[in-house]
C-alpha atoms as a PDB file:
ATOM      1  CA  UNK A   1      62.786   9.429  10.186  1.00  0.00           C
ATOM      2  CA  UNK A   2      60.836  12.186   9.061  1.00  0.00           C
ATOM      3  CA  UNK A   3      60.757  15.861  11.229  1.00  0.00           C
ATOM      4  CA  UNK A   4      59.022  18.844   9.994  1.00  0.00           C
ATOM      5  CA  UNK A   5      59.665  21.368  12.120  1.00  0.00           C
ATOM      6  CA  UNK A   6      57.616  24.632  12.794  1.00  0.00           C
ATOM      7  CA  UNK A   7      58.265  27.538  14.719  1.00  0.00           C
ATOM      8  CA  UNK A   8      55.190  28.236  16.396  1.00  0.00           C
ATOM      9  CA  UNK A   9      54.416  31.763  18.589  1.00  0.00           C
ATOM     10  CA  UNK A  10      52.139  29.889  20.297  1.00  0.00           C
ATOM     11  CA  UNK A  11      51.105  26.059  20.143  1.00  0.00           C
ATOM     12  CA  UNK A  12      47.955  24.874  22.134  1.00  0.00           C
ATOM     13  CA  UNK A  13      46.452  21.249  22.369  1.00  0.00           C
ATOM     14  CA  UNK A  14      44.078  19.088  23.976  1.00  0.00           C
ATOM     15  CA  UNK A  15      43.456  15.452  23.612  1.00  0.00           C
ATOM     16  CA  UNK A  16      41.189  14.198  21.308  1.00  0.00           C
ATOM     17  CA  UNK A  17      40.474  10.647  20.052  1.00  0.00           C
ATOM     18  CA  UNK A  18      42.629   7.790  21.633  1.00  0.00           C
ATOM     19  CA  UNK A  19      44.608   6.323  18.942  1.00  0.00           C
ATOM     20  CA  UNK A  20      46.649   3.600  20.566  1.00  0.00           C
ATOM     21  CA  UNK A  21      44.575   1.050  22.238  1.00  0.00           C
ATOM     22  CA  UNK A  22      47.833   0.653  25.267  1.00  0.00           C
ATOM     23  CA  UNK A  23      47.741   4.684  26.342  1.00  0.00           C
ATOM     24  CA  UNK A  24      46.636   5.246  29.270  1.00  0.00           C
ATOM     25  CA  UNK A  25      43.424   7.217  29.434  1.00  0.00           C
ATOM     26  CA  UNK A  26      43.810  11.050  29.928  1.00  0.00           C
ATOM     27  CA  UNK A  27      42.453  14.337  29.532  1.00  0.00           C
ATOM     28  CA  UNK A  28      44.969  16.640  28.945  1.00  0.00           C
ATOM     29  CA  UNK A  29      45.652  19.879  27.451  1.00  0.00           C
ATOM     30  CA  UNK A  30      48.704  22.285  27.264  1.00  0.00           C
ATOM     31  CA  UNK A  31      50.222  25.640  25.566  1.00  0.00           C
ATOM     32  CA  UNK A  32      53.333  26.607  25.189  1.00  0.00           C
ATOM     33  CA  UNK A  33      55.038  29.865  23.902  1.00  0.00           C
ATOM     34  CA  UNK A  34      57.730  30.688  21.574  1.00  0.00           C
ATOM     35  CA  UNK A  35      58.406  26.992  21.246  1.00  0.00           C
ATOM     36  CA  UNK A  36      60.156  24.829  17.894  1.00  0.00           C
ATOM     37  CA  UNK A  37      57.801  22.027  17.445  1.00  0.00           C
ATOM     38  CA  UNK A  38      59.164  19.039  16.737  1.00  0.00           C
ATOM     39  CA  UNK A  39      56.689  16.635  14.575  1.00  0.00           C
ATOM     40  CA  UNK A  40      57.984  13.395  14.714  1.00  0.00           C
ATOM     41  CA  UNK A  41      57.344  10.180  12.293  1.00  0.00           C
ATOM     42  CA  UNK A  42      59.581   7.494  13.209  1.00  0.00           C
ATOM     43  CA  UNK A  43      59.836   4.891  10.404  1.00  0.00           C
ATOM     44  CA  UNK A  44      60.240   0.925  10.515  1.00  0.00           C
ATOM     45  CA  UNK A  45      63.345   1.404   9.284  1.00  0.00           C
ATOM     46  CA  UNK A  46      64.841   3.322  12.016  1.00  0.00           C
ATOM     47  CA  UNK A  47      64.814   0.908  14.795  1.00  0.00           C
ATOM     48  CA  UNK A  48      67.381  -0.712  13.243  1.00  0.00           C
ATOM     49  CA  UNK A  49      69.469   2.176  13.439  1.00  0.00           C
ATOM     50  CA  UNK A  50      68.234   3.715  16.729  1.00  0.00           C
ATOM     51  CA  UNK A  51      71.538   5.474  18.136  1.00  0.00           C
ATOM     52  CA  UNK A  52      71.942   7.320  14.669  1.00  0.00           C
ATOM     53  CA  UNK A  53      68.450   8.802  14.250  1.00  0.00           C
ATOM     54  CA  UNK A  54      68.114   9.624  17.607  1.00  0.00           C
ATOM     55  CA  UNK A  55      71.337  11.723  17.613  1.00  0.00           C
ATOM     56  CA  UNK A  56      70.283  13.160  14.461  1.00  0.00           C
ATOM     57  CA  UNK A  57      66.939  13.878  15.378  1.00  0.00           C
ATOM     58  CA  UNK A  58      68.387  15.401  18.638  1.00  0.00           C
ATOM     59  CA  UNK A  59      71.257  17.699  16.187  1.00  0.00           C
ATOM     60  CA  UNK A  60      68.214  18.870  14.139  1.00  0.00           C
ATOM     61  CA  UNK A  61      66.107  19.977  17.020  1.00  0.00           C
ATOM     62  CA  UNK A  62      68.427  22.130  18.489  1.00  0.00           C
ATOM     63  CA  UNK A  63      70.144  23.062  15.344  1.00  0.00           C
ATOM     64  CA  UNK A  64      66.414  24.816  14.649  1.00  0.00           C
ATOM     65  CA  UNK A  65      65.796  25.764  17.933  1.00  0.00           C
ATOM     66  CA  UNK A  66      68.979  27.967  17.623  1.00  0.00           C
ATOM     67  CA  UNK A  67      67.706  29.325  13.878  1.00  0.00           C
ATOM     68  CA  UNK A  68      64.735  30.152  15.845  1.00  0.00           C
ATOM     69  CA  UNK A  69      66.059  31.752  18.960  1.00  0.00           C
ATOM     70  CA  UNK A  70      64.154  29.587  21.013  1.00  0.00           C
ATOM     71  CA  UNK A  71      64.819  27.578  24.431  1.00  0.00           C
ATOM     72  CA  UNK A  72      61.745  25.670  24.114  1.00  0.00           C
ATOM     73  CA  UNK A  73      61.251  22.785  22.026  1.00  0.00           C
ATOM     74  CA  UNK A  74      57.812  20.163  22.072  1.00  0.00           C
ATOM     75  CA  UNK A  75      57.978  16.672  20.797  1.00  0.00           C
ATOM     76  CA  UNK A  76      54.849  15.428  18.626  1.00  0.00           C
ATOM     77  CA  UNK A  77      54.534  12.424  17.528  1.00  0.00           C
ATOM     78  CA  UNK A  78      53.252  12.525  13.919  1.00  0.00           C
ATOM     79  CA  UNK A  79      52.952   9.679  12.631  1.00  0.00           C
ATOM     80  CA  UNK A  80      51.434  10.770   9.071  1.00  0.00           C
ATOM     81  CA  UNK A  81      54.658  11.905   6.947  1.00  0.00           C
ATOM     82  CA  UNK A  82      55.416   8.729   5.550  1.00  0.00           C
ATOM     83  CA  UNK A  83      54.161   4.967   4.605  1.00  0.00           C
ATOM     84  CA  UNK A  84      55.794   3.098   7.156  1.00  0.00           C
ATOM     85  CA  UNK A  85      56.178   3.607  10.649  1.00  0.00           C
ATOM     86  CA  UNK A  86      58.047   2.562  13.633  1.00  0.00           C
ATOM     87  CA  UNK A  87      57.028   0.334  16.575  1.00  0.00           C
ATOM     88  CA  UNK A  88      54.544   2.504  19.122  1.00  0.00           C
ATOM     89  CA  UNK A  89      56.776   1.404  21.836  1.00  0.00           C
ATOM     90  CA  UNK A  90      59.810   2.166  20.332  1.00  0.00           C
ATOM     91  CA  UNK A  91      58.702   5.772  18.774  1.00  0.00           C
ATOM     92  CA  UNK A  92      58.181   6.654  22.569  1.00  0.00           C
ATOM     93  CA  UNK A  93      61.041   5.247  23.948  1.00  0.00           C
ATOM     94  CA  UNK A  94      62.957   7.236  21.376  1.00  0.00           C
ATOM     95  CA  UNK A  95      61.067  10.510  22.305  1.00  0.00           C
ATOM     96  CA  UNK A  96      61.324  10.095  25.853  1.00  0.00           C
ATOM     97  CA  UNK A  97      65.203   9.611  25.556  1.00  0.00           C
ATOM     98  CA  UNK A  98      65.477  12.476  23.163  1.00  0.00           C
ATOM     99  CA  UNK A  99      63.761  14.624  25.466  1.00  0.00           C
ATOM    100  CA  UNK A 100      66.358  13.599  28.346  1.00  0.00           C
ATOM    101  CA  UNK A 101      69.322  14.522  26.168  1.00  0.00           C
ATOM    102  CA  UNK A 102      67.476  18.317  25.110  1.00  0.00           C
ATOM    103  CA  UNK A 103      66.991  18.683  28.933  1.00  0.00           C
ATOM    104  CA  UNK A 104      70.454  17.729  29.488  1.00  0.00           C
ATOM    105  CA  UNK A 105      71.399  20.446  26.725  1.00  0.00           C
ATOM    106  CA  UNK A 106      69.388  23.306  28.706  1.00  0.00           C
ATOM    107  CA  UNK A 107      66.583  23.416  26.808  1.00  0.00           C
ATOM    108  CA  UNK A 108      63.123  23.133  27.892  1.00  0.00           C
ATOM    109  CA  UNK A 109      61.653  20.092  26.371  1.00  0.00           C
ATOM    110  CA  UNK A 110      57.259  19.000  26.386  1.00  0.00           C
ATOM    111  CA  UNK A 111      55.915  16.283  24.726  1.00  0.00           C
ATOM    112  CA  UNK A 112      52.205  16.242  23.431  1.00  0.00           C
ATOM    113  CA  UNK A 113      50.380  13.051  24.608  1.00  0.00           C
ATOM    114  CA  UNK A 114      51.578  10.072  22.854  1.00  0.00           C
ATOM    115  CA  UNK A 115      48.669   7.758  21.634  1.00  0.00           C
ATOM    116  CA  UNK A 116      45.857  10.491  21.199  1.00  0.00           C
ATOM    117  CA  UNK A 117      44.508  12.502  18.532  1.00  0.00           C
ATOM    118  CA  UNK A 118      44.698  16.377  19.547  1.00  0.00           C
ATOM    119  CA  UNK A 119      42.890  19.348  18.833  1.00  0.00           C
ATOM    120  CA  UNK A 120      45.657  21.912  18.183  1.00  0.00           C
ATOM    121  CA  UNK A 121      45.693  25.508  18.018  1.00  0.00           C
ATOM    122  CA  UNK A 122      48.868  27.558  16.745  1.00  0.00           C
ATOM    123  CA  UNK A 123      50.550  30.160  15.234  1.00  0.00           C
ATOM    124  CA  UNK A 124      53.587  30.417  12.470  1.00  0.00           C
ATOM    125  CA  UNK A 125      55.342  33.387  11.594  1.00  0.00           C
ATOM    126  CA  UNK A 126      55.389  33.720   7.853  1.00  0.00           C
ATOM    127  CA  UNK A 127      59.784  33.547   8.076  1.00  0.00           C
ATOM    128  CA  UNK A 128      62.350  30.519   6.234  1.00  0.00           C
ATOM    129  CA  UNK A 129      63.145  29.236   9.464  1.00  0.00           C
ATOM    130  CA  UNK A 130      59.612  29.304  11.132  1.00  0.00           C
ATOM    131  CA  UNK A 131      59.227  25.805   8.620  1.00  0.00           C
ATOM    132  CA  UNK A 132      61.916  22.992   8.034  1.00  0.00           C
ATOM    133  CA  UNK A 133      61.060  19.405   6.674  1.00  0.00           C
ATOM    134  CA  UNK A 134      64.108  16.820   6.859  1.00  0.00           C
ATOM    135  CA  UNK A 135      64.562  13.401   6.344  1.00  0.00           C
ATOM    136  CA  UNK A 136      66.885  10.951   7.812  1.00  0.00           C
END
């Protein structure tokens, strides 16, 4: 797994480019304020250990949503931060469930739409904590 991690003032999307033949065909666009955003490349690797990274992607989230004094976290998929990557079906099934356990923590939790290129708009404070890139 791979998460960089950016505290954005404001992040801003809308779809693009369809990248996964299976997604369902939208038009879709969203902003959210004061939010940790969450970019997300799951690797083939971890879907043989899918309890662990999902846990740790889960601790890491709110472990930099808290650095950040933030309620509000987004889930990207991202799937550009490494040479291998995880199924589509189970990257979303992981997202989907880590967005269950975030809401369960009280936070609130958006996730960009899965299978599409977006145009994104957004803005980073210039602070340590405003970037974080782990690995796990």
């Amino acid at each position: 797994m791979k998460l960089l991690m950016i505290y954005t003032e404001h992040f801003a999307y809308r779809t693009a480019d369809k990248s996964l033949e299976a997604a369902p065909e939208i038009e879709d666009e969203g902003r959210v304020e004061h939010a940790l955003t969450g970019l997300i490349h799951a690797e083939a690797a971890d879907e043989d250990e899918a309890s662990r990274v999902e846990t740790k992607l889960v601790k890491n989230l709110k472990w930099a949503a808290r650095k950040n004094d933030t309620q509000r976290i987004i889930l990207h998929s991202f799937s550009h931060l490494a040479e291998t990557k995880a199924s589509a079906a189970f990257t979303k099934a992981m997202l989907d469930r880590a967005e269950e356990r975030l809401k369960g923590a009280g936070y609130e939790v958006s996730q960009t739409p899965f299978g599409y290129f977006l145009d994104l708009d957004l803005r980073a404070p210039g602070k340590s904590t405003a970037r974080i890139f782990v690995s796990f």
